[in-house]
N, C-alpha and C. Protein backbone atom coordinates (compact mmCIF):
# COMPACT_ATOMS: atom_id res chain seq x y z
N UNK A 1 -0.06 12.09 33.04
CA UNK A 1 -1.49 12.35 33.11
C UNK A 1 -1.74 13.83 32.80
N UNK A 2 -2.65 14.06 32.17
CA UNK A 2 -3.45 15.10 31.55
C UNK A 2 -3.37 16.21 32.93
N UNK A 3 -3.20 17.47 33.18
CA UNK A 3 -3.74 18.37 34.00
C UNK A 3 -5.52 18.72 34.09
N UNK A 4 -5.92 18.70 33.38
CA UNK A 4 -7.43 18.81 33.08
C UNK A 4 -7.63 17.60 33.88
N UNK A 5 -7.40 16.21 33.31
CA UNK A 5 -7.87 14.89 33.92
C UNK A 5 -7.60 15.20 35.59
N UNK A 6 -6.53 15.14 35.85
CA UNK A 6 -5.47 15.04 37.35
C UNK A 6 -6.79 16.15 38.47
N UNK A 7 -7.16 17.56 37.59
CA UNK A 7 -7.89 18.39 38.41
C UNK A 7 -9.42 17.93 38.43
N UNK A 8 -9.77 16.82 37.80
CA UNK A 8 -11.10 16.35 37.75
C UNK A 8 -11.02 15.08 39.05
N UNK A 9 -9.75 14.25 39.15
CA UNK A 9 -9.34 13.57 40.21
C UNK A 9 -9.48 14.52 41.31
N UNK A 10 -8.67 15.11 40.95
CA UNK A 10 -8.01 15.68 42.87
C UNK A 10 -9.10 16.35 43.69
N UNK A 11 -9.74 17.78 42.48
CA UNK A 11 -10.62 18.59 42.86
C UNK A 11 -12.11 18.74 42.74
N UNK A 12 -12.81 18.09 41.37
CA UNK A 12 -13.59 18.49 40.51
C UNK A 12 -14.74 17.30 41.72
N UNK A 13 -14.14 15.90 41.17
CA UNK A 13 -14.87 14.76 41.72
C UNK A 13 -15.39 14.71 43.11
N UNK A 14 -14.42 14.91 44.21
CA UNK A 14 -14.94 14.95 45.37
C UNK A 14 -15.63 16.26 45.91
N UNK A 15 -15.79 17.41 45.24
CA UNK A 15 -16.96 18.75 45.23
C UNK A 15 -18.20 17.98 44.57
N UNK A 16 -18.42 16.93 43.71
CA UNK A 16 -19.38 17.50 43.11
C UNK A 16 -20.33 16.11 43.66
N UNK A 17 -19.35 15.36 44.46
CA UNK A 17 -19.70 14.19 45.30
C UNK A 17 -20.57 14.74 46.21
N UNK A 18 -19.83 15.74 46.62
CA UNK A 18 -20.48 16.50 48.10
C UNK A 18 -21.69 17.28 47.51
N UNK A 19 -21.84 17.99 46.54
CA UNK A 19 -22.93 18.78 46.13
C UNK A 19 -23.89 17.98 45.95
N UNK A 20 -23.74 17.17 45.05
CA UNK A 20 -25.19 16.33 44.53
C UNK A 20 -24.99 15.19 45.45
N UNK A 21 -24.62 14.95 46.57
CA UNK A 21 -24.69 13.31 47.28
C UNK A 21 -24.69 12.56 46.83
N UNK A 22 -23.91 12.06 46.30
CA UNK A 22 -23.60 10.99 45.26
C UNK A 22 -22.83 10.22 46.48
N UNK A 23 -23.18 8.73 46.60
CA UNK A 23 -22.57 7.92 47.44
C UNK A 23 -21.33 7.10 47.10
N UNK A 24 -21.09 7.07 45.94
CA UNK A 24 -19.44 6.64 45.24
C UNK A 24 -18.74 7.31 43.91
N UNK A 25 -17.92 6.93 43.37
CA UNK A 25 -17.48 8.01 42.27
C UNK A 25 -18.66 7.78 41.12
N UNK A 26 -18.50 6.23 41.18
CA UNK A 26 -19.31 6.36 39.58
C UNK A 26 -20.79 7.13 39.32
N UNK A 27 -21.25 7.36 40.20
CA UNK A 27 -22.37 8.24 40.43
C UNK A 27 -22.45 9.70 39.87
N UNK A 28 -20.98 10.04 40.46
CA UNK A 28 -20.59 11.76 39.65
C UNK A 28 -20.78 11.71 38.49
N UNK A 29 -21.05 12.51 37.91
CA UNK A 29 -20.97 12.96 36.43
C UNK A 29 -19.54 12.97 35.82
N UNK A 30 -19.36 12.55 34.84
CA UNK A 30 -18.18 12.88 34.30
C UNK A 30 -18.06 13.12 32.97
N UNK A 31 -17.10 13.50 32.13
CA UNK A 31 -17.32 13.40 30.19
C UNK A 31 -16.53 12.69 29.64
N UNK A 32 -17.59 11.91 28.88
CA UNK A 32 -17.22 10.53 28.14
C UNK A 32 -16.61 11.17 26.83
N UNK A 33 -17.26 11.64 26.41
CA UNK A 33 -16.41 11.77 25.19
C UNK A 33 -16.77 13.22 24.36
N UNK A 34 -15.83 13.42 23.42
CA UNK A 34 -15.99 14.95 22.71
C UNK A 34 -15.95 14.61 21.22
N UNK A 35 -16.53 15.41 20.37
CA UNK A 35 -16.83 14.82 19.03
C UNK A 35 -16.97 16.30 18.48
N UNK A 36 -16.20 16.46 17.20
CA UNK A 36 -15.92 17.27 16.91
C UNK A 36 -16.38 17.00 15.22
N UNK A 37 -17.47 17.99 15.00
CA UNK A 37 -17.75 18.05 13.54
C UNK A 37 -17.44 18.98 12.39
N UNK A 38 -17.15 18.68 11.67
CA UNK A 38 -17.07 19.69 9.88
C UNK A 38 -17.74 19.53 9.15
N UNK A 39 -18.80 20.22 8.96
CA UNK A 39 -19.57 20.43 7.56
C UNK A 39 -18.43 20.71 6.33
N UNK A 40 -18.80 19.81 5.20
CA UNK A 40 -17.94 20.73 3.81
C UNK A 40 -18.88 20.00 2.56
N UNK A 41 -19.88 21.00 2.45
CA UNK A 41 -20.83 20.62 1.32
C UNK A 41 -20.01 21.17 -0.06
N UNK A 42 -19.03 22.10 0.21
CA UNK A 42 -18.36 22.23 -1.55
C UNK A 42 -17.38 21.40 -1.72
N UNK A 43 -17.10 19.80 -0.75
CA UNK A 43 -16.76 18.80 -1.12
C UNK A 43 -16.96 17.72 -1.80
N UNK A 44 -18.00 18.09 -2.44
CA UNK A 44 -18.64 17.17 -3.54
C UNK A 44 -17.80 17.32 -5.00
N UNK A 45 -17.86 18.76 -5.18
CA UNK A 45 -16.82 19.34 -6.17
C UNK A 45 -15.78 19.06 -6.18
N UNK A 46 -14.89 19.68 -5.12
CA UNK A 46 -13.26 20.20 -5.28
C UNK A 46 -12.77 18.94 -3.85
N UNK A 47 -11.97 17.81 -4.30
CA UNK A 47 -11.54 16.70 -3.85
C UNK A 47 -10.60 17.29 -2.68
N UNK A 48 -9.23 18.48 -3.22
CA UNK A 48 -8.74 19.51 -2.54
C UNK A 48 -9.19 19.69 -1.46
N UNK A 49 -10.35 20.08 -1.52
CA UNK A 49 -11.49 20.51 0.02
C UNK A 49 -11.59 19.92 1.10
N UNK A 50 -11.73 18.86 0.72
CA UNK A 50 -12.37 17.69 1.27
C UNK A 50 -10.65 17.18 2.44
N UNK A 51 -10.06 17.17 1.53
CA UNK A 51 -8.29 16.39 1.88
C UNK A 51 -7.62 17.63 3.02
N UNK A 52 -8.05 19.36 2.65
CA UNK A 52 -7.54 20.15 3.41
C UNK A 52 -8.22 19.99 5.10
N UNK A 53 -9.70 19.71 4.20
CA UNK A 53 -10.62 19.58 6.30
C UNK A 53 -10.32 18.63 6.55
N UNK A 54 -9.77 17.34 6.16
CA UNK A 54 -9.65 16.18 6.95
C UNK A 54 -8.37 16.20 7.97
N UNK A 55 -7.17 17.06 7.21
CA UNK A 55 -6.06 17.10 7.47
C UNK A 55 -6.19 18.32 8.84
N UNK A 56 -6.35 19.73 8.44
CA UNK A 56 -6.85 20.15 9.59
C UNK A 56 -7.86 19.44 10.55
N UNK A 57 -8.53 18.72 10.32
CA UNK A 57 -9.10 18.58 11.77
C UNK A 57 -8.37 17.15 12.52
N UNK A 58 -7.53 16.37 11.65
CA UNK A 58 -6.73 15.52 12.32
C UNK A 58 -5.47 16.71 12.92
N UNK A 59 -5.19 17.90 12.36
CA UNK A 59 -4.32 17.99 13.30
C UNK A 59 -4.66 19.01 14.68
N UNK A 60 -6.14 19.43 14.37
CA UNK A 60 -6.50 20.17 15.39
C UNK A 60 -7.15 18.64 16.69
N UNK A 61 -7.41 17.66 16.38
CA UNK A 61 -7.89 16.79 16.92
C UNK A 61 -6.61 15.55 17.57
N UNK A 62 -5.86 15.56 16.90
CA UNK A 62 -4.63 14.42 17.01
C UNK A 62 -4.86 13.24 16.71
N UNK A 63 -5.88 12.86 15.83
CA UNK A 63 -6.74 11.69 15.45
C UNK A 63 -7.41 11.55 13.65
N UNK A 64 -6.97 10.40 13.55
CA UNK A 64 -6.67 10.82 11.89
C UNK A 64 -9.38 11.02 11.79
N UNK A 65 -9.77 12.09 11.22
CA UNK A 65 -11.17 11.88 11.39
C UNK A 65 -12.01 11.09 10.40
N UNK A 66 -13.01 10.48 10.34
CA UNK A 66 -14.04 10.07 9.61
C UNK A 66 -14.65 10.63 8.55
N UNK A 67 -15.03 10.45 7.50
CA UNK A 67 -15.18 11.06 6.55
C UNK A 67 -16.63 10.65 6.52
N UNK A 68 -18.00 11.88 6.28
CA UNK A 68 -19.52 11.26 6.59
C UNK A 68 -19.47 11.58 5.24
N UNK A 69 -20.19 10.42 4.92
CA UNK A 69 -20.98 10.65 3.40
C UNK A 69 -22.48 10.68 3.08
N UNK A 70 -23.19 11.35 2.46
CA UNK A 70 -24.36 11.53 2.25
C UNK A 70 -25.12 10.26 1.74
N UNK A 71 -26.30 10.21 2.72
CA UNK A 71 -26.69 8.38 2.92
C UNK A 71 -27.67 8.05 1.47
N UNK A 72 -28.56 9.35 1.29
CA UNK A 72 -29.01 9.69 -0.19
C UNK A 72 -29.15 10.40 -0.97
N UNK A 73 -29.62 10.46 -1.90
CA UNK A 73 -29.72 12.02 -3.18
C UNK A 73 -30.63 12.91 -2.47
N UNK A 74 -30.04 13.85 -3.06
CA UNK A 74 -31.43 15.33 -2.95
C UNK A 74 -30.84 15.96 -4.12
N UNK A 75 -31.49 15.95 -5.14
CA UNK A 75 -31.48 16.68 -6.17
C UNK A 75 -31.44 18.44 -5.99
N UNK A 76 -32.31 19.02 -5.19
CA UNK A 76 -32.19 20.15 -4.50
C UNK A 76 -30.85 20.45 -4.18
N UNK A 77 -30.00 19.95 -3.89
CA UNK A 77 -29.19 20.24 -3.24
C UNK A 77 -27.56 20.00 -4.33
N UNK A 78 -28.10 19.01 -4.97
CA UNK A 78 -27.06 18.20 -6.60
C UNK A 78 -26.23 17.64 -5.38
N UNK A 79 -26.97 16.67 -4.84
CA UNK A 79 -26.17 15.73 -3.74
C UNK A 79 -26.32 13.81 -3.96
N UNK A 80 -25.27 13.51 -4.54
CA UNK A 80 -25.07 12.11 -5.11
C UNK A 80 -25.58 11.08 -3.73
N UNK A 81 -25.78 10.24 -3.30
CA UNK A 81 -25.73 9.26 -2.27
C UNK A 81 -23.85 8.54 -2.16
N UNK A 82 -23.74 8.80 -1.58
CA UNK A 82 -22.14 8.29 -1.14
C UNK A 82 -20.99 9.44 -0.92
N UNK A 83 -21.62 10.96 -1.96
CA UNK A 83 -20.73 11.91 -1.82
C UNK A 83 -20.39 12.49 -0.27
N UNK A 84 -19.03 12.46 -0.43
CA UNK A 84 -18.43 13.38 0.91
C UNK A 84 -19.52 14.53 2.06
N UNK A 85 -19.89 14.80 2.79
CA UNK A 85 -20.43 15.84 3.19
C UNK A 85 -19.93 16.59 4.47
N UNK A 86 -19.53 15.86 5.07
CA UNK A 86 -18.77 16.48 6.63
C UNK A 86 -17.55 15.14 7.04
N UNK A 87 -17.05 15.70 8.09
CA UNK A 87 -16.12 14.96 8.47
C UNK A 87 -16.10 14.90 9.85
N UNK A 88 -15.81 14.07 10.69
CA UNK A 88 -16.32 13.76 12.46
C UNK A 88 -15.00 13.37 13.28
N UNK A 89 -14.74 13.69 14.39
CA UNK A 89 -13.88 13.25 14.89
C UNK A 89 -14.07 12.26 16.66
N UNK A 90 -14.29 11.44 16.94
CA UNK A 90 -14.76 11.29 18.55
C UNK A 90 -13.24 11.04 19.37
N UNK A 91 -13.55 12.01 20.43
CA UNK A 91 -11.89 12.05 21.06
C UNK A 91 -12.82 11.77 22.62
N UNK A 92 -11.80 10.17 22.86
CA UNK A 92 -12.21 9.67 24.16
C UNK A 92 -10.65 9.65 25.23
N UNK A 93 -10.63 9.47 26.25
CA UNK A 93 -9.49 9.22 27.32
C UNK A 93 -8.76 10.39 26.95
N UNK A 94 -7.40 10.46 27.10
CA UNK A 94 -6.28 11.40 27.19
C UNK A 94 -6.32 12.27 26.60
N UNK A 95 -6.49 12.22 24.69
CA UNK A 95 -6.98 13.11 24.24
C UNK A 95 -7.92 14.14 24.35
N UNK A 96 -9.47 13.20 24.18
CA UNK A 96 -10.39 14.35 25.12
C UNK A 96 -9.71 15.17 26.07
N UNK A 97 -9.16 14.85 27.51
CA UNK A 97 -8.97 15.84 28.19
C UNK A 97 -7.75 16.86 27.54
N UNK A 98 -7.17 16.82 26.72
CA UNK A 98 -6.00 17.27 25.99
C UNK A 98 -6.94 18.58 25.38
N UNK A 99 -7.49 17.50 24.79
CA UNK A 99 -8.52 18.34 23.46
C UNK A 99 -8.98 19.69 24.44
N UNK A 100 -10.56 19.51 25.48
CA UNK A 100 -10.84 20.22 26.29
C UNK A 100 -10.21 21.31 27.18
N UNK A 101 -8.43 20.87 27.28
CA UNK A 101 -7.69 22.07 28.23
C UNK A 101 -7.49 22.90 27.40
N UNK A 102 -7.32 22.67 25.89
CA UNK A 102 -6.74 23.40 24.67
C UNK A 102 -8.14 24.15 24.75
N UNK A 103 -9.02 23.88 24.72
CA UNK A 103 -10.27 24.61 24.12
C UNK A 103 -10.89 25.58 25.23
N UNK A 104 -10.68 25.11 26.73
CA UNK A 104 -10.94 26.31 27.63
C UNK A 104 -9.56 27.45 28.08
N UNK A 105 -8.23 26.96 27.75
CA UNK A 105 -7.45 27.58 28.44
C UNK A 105 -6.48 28.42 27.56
N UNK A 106 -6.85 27.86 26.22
CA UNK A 106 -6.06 28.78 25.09
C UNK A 106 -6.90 29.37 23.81
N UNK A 107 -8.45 28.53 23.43
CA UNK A 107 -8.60 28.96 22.47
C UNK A 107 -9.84 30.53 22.32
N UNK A 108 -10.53 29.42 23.23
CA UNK A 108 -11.83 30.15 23.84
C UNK A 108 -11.29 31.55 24.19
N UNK A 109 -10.67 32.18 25.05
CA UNK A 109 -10.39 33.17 25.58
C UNK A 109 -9.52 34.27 24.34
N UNK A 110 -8.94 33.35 23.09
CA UNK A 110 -8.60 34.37 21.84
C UNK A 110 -9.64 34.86 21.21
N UNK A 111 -10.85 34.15 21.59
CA UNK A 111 -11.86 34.83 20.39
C UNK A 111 -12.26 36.16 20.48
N UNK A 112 -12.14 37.51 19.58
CA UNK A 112 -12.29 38.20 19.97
C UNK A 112 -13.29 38.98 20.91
N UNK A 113 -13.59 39.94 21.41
CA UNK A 113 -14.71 40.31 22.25
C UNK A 113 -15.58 39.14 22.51
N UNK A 114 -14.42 38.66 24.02
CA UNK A 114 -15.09 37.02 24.19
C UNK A 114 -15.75 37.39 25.36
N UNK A 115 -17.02 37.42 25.92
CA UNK A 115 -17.41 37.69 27.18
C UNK A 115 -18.03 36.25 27.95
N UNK A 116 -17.91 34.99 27.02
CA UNK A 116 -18.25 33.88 27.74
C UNK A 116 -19.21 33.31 26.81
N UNK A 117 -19.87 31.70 27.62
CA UNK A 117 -20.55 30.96 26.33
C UNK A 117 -22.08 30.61 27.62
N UNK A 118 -22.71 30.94 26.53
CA UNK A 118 -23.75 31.11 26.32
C UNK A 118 -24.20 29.58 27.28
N UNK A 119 -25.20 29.15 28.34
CA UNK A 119 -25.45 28.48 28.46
C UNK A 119 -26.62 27.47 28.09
N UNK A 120 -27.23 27.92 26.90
CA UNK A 120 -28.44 27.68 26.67
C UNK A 120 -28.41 26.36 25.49
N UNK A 121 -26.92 25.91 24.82
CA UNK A 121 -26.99 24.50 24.34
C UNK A 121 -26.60 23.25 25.16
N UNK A 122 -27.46 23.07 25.92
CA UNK A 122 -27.39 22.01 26.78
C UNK A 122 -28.61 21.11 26.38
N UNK A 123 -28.63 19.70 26.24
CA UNK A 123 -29.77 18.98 25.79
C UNK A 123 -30.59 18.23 27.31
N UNK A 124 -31.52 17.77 27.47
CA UNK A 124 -32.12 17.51 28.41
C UNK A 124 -31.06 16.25 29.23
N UNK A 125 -30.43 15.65 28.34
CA UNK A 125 -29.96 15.11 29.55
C UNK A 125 -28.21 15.84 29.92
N UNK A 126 -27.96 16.75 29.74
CA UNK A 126 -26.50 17.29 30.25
C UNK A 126 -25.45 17.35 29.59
N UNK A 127 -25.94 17.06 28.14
CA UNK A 127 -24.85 17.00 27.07
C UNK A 127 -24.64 18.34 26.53
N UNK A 128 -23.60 19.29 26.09
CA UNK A 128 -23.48 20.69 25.77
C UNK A 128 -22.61 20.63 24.20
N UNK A 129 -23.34 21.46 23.22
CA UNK A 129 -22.90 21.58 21.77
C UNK A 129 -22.91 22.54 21.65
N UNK A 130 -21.81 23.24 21.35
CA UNK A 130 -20.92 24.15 20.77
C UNK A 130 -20.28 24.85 19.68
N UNK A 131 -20.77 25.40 19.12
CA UNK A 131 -20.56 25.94 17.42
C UNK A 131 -19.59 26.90 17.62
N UNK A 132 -18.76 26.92 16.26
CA UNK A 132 -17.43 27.88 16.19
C UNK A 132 -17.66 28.43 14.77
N UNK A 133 -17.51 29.54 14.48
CA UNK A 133 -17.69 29.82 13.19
C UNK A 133 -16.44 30.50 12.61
N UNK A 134 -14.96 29.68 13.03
CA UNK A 134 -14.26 29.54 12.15
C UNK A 134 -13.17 28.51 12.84
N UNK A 135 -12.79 27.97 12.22
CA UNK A 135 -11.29 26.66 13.25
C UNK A 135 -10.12 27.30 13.02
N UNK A 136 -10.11 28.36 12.73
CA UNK A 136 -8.47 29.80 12.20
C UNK A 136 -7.98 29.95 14.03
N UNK A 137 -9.23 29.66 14.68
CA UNK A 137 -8.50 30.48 16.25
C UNK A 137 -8.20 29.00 16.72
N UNK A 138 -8.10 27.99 16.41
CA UNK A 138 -7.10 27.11 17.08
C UNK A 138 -5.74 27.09 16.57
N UNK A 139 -4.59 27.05 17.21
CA UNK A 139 -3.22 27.42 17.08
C UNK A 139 -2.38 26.19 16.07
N UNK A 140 -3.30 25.01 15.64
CA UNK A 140 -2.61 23.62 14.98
C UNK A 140 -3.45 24.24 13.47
N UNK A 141 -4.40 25.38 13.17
CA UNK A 141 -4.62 24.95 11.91
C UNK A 141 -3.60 26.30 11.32
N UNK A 142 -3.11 26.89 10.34
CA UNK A 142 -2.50 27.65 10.02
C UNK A 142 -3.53 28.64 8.76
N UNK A 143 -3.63 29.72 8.63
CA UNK A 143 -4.87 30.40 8.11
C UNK A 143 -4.37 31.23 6.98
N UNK A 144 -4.14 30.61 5.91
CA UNK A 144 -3.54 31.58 4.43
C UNK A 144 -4.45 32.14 3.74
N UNK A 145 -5.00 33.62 3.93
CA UNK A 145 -6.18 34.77 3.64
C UNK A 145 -5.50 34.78 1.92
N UNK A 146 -4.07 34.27 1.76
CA UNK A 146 -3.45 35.10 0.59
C UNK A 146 -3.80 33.84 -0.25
N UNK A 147 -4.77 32.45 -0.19
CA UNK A 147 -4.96 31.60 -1.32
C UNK A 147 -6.26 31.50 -1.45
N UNK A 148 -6.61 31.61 -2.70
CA UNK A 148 -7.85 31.58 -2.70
C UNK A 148 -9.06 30.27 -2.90
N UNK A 149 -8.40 29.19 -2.33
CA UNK A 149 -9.07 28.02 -1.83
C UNK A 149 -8.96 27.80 -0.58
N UNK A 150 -8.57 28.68 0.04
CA UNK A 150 -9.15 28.78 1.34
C UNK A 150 -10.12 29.40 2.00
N UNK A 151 -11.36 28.65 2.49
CA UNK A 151 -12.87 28.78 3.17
C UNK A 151 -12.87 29.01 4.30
N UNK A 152 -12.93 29.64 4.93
CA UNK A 152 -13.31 29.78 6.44
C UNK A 152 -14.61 28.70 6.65
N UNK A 153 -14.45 27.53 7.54
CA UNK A 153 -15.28 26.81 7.71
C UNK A 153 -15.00 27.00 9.11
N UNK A 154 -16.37 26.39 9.58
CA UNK A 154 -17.05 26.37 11.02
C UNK A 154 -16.56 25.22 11.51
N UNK A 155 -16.49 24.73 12.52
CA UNK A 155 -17.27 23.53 13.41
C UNK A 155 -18.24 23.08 14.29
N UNK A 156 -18.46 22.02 15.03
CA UNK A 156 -19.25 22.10 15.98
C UNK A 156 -18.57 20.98 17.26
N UNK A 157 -18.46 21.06 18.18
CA UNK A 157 -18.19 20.59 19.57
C UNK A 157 -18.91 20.13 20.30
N UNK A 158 -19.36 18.59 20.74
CA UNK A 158 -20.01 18.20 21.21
C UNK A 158 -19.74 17.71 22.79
N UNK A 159 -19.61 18.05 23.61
CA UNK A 159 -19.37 17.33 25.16
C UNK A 159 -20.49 16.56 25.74
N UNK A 160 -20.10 14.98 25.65
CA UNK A 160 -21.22 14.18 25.99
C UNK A 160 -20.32 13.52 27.62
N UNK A 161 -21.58 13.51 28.14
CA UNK A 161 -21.54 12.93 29.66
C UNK A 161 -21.77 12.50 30.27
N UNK A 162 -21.82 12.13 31.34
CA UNK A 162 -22.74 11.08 31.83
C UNK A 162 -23.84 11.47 33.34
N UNK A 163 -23.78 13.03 32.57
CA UNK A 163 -24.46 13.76 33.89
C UNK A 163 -26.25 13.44 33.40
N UNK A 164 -26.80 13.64 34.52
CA UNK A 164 -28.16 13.26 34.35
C UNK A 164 -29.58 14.69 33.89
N UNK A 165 -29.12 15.72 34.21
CA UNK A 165 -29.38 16.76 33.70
C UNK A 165 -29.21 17.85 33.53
N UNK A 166 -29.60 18.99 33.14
CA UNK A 166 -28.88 20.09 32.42
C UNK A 166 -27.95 20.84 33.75
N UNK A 167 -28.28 20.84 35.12
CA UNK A 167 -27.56 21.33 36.18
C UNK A 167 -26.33 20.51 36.32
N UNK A 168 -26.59 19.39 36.29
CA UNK A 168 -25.22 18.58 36.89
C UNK A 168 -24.17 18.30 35.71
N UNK A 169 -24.52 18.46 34.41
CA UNK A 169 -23.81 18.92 33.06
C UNK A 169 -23.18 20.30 33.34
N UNK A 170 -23.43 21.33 33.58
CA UNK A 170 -23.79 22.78 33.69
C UNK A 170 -22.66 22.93 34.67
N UNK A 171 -22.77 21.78 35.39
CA UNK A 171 -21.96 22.75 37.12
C UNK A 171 -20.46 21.60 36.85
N UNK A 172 -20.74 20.31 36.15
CA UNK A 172 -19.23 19.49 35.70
C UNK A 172 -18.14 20.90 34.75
N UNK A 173 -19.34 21.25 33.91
CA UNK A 173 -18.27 22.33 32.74
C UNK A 173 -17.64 23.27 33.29
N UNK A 174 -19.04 23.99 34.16
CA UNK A 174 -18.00 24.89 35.13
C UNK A 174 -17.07 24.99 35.83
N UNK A 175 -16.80 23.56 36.44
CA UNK A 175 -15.51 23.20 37.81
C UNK A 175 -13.97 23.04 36.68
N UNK A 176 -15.08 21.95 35.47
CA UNK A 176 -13.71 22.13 34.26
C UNK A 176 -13.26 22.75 33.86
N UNK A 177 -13.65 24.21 33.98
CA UNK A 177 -12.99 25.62 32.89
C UNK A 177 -14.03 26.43 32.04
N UNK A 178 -15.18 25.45 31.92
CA UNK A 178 -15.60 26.44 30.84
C UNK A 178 -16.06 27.86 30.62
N UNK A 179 -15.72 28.76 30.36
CA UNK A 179 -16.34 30.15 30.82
C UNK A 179 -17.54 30.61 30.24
N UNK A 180 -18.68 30.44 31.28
CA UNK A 180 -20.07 30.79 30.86
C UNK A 180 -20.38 31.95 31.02
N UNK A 181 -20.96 32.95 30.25
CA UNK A 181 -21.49 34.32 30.74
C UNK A 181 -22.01 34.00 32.19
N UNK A 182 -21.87 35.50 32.96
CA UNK A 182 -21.88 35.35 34.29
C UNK A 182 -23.83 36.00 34.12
């Protein structure tokens, strides 16, 4: 079992039982699942592109990911209907918590002049999204500055839950690790 999971058992669940009075477990809040996105709009072009983000984010994820394709044209944009556009990953059970210890206990804290995350993407009901503007500071992708088809691309991090609003979302992340500006 996961350490992240095991400390949501032992410690996390029965605090947050007691805080919000929750009369059995299923009542607590907990996180269902994490979903991890890639934009790659110069994947329409270069096929290369497209094959390097899929591969990094299966190995930053441990899950081979989804490939989203654009549902219609926009000429504005010289965007076909079916072409490639991002790529998705949803990490539920073991992973998720895998995923999440990696992301509060090793990655988060490399970023440089890290003073904490911002609490203000939380959606009304307790779900928290997370933008990275580069996937170089996770330790599974490997970062070659010396080729020149390599993009610094972003992601985005989604933690969905089953908390009921932005406090009881807010105070689950916190018991989990997450480091919020104080």
């Amino acid at each position: 079992m996961n350490r992240l999971r095991e400390k949501y058992q032992k410690e996390i669940l029965p605090k947050l039982k007691e805080e919000f009075g929750a009369k059995n477990n299923l009542a607590v809040p907990k996180v269902s699942k994490v979903v991890v996105n890639v934009g790659m709009g110069d994947a329409k072009d270069n096929q290369q592109a497209a094959e390097k983000v899929v591969a990094d984010l299966a190995a930053l994820a441990g899950q081979k990911p989804v490939i989203m394709k654009a549902k219609k044209s926009i000429s504005g944009f010289k965007l076909a209907k079916g072409q490639p556009v991002g790529a998705m990953v949803t990490l539920r059970g073991e992973r998720m918590y895998q995923f999440l210890d990696k992301l509060f206990s090793i990655v988060l804290p490399k970023v440089r002049d890290f003073r904490g995350i911002a609490d203000t993407s939380f959606d009304l009901r307790g779900n928290f999204t997370l933008g990275l503007k580069e996937q170089a500071i996770f330790p599974e992708i490997g970062f070659q500055s010396s080729s020149p088809s390599v993009k610094i691309r972003g992601l985005e991090i989604s933690i969905v839950g089953t908390a009921r609003n932005r406090e009881e979302g807010r105070r689950l992340l916190e018991l989990l690790g997450m480091p919020f500006k104080k």
